[in-house]
N, C-alpha and C. Protein backbone atom coordinates (compact mmCIF):
# COMPACT_ATOMS: atom_id res chain seq x y z
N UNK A 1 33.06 7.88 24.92
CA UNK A 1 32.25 8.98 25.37
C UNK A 1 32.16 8.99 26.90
N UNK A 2 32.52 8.00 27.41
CA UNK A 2 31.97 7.34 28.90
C UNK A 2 33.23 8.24 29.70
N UNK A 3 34.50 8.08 29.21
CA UNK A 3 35.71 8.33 29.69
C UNK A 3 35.80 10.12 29.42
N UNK A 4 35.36 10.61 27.93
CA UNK A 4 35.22 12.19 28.07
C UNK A 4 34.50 12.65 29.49
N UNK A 5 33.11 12.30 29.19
CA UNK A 5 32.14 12.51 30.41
C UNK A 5 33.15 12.38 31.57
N UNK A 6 33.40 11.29 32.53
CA UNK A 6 34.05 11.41 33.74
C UNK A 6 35.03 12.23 33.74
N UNK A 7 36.19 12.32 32.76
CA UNK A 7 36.96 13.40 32.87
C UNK A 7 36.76 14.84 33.28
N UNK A 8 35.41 15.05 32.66
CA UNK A 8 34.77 16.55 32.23
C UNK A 8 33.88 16.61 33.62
N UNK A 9 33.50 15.80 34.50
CA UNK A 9 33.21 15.75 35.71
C UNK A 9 33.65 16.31 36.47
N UNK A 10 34.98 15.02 36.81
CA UNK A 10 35.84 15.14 37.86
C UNK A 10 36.65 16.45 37.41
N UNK A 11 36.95 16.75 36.49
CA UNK A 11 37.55 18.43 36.10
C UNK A 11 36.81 19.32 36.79
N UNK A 12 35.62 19.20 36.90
CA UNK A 12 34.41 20.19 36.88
C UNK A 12 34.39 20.26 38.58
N UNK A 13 34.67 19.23 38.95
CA UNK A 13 34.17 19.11 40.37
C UNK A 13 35.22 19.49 41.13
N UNK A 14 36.32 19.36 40.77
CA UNK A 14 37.96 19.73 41.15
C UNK A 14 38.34 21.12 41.24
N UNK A 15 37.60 21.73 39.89
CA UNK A 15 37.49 23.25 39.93
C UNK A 15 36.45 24.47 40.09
N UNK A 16 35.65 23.61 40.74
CA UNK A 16 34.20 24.15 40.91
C UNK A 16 34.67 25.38 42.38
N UNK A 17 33.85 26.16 41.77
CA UNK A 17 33.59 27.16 42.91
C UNK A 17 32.96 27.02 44.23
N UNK A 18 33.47 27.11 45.12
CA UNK A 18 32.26 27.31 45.99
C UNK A 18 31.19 27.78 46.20
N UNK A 19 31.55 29.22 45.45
CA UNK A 19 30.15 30.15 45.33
C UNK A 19 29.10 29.73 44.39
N UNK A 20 29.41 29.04 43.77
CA UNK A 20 28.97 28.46 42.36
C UNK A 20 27.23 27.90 42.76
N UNK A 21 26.20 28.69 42.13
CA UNK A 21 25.32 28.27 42.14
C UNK A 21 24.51 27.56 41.43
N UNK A 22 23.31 26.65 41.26
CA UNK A 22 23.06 25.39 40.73
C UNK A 22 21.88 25.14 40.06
N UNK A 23 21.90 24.91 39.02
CA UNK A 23 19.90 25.52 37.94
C UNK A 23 20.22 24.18 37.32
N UNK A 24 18.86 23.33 37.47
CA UNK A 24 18.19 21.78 36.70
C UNK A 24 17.69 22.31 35.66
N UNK A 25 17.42 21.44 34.58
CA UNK A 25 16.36 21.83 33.54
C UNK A 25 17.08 21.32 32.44
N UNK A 26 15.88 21.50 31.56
CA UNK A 26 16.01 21.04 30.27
C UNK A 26 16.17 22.62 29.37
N UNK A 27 17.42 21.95 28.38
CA UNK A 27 18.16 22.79 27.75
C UNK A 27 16.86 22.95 25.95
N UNK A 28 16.84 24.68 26.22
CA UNK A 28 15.49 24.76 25.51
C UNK A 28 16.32 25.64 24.44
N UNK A 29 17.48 25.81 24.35
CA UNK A 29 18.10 26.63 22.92
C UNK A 29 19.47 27.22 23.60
N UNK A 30 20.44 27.08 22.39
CA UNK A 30 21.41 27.44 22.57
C UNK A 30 22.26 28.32 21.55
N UNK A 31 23.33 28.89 21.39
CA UNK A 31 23.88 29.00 20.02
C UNK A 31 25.57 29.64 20.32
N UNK A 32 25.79 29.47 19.38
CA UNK A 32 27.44 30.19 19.17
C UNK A 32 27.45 31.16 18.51
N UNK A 33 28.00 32.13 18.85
CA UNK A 33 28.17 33.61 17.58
C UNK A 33 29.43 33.51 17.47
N UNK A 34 29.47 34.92 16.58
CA UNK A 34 31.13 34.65 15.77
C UNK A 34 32.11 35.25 16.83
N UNK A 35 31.79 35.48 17.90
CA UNK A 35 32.70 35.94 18.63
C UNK A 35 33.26 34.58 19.98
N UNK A 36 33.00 33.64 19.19
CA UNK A 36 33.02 32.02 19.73
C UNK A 36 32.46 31.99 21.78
N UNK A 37 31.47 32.85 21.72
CA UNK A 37 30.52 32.92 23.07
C UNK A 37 29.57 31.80 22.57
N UNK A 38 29.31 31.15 23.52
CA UNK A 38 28.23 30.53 23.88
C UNK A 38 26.87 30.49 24.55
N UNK A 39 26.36 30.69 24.00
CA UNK A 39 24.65 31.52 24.92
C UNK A 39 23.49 30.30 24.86
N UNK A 40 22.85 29.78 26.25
CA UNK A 40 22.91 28.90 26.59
C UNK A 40 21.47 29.29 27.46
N UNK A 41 20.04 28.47 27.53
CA UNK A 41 19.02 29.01 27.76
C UNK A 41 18.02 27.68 28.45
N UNK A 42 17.43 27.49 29.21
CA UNK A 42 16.88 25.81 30.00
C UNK A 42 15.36 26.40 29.74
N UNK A 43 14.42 25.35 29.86
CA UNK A 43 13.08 25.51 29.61
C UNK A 43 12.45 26.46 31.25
N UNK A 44 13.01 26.28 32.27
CA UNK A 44 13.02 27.46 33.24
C UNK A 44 14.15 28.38 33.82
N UNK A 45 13.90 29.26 33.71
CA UNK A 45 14.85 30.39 33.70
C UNK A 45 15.10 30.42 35.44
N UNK A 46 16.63 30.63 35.61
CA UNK A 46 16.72 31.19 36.91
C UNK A 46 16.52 33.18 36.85
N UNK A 47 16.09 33.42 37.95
CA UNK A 47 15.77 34.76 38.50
C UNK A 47 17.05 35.57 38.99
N UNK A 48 18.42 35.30 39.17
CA UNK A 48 19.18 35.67 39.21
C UNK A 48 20.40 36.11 38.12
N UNK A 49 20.19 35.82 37.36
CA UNK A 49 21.17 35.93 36.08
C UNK A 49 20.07 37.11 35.07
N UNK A 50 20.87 38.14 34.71
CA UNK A 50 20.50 39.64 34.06
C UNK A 50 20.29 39.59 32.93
N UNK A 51 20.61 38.94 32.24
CA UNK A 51 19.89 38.43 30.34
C UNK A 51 18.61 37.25 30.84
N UNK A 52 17.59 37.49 30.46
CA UNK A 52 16.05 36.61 30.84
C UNK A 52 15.95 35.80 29.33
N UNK A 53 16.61 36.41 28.71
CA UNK A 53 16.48 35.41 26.94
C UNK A 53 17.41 34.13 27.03
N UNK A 54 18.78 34.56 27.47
CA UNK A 54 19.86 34.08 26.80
C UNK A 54 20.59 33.81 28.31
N UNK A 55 20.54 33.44 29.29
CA UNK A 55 20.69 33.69 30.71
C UNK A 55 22.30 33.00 30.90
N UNK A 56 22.72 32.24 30.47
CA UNK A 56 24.29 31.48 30.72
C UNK A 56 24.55 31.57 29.63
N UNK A 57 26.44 32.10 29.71
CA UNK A 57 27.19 32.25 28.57
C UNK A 57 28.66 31.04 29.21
N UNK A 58 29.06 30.99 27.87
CA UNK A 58 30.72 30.63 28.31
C UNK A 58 31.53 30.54 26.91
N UNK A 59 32.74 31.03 27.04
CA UNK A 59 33.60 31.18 25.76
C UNK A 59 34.33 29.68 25.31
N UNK A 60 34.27 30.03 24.12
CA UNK A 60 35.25 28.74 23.62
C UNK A 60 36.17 28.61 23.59
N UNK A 61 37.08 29.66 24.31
CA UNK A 61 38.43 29.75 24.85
C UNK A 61 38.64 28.79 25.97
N UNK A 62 37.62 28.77 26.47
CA UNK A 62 37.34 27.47 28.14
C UNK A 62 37.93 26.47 27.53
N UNK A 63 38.68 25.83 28.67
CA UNK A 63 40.16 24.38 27.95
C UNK A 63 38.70 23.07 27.69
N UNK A 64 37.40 23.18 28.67
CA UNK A 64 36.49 22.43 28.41
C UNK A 64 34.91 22.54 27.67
N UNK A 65 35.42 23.68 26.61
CA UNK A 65 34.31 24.21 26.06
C UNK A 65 33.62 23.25 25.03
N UNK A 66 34.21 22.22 24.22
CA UNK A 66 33.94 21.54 23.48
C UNK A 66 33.04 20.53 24.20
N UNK A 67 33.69 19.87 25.52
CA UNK A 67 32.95 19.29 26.14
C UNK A 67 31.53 19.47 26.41
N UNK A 68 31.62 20.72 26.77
CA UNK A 68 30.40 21.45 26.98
C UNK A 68 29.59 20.74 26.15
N UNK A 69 29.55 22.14 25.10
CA UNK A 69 29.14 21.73 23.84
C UNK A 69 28.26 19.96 23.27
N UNK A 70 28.97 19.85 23.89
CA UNK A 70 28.95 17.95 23.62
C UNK A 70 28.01 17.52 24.18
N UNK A 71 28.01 17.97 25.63
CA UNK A 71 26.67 17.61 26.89
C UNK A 71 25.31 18.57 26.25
N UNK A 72 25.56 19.44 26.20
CA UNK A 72 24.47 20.55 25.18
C UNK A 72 23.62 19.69 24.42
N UNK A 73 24.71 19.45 23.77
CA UNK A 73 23.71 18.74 22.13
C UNK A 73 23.07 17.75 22.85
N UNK A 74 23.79 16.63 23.12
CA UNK A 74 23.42 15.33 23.65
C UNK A 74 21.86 15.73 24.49
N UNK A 75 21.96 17.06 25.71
CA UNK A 75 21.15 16.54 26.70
C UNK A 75 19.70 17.33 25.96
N UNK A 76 20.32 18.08 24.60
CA UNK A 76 19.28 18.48 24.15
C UNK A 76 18.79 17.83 23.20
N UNK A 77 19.24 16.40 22.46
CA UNK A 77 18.74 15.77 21.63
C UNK A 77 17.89 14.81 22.39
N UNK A 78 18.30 14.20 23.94
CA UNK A 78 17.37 13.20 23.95
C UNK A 78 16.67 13.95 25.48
N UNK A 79 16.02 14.92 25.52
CA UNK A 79 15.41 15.87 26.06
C UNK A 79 15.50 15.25 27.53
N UNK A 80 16.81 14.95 27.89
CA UNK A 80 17.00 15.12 29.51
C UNK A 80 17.77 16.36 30.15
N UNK A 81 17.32 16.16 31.22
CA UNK A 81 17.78 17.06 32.32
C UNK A 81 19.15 17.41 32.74
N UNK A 82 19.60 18.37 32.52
CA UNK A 82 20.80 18.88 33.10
C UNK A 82 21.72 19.87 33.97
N UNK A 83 22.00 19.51 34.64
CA UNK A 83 22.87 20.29 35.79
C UNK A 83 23.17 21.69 35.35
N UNK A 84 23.81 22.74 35.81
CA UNK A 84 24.56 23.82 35.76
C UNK A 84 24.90 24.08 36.66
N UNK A 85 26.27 24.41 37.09
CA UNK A 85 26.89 25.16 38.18
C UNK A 85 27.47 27.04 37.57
N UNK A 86 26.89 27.57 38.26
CA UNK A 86 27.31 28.99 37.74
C UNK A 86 27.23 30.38 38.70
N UNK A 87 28.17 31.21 38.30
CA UNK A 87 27.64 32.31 39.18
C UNK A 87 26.84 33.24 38.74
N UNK A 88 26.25 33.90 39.93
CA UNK A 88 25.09 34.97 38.67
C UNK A 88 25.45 36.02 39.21
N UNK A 89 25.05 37.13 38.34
CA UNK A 89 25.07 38.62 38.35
C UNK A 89 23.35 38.94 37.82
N UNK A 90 23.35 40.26 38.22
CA UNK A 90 22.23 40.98 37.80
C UNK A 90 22.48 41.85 36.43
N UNK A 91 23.39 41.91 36.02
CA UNK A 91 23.17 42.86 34.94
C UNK A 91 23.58 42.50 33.69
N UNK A 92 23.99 40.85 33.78
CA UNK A 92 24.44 40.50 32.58
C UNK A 92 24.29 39.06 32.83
N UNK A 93 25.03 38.10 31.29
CA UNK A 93 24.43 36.51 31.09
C UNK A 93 25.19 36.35 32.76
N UNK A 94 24.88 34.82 33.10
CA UNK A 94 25.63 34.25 34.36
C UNK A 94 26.99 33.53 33.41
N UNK A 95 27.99 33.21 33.80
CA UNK A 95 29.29 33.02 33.93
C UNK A 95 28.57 31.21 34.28
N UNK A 96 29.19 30.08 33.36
CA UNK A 96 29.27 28.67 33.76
C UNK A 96 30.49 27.72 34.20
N UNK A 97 30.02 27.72 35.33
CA UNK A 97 31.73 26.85 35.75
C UNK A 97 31.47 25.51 35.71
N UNK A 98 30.08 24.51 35.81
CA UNK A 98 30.20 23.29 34.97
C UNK A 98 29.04 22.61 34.87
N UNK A 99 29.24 21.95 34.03
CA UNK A 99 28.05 20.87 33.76
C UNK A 99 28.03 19.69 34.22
N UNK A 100 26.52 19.13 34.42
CA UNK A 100 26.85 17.70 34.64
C UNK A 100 25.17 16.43 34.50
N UNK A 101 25.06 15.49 34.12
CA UNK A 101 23.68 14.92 34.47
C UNK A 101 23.97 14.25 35.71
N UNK A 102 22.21 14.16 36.21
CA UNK A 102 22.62 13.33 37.01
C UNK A 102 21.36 12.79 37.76
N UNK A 103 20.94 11.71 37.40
CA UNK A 103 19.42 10.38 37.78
C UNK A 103 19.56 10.23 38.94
């Protein structure tokens, strides 16, 4: 698990945006629909992203979506804190370019 994680890091950090902006928090609900989107929600909401329910999306087409997924569950089973890097829009979910913890 140790070796996914760093991979899914250093991926993350390699292809991270510059513009890419940055929301802490604890992950308060998530889900998959059948259109394999991911909708993705923290116990405080950022003010920039245009869905206020459901505020970060990302498809499971992403080569690191499973990963995702993985940090999701995990940081939502043992109720820690987690990173987001993403861009936002006003009129729709924000777009996630990566995850990460970090003490």
């Amino acid at each position: 698990m140790n070796k996914v994680f760093v991979v899914v890091l250093l991926f993350a950090l390699l292809t991270t945006s510059v513009n890419a902006k940055e929301h802490k928090g604890k992950i308060s609900g998530f889900y998959i629909n059948s259109s394999q989107t991911v909708l993705v929600k923290f116990d405080t909401p950022p003010s920039d992203c245009g869905d206020g329910n459901w505020p970060y999306q990302f498809s499971m087409d992403n080569a690191v979506a499973k990963e995702w997924v993985s940090m999701l569950l995990m940081a939502r089973a043992s109720n820690q804190e987690i990173r987001i890097g993403y861009t936002s829009t006003t009129e729709e979910e924000c777009s996630i370019v990566y995850f990460y913890f970090y003490d």
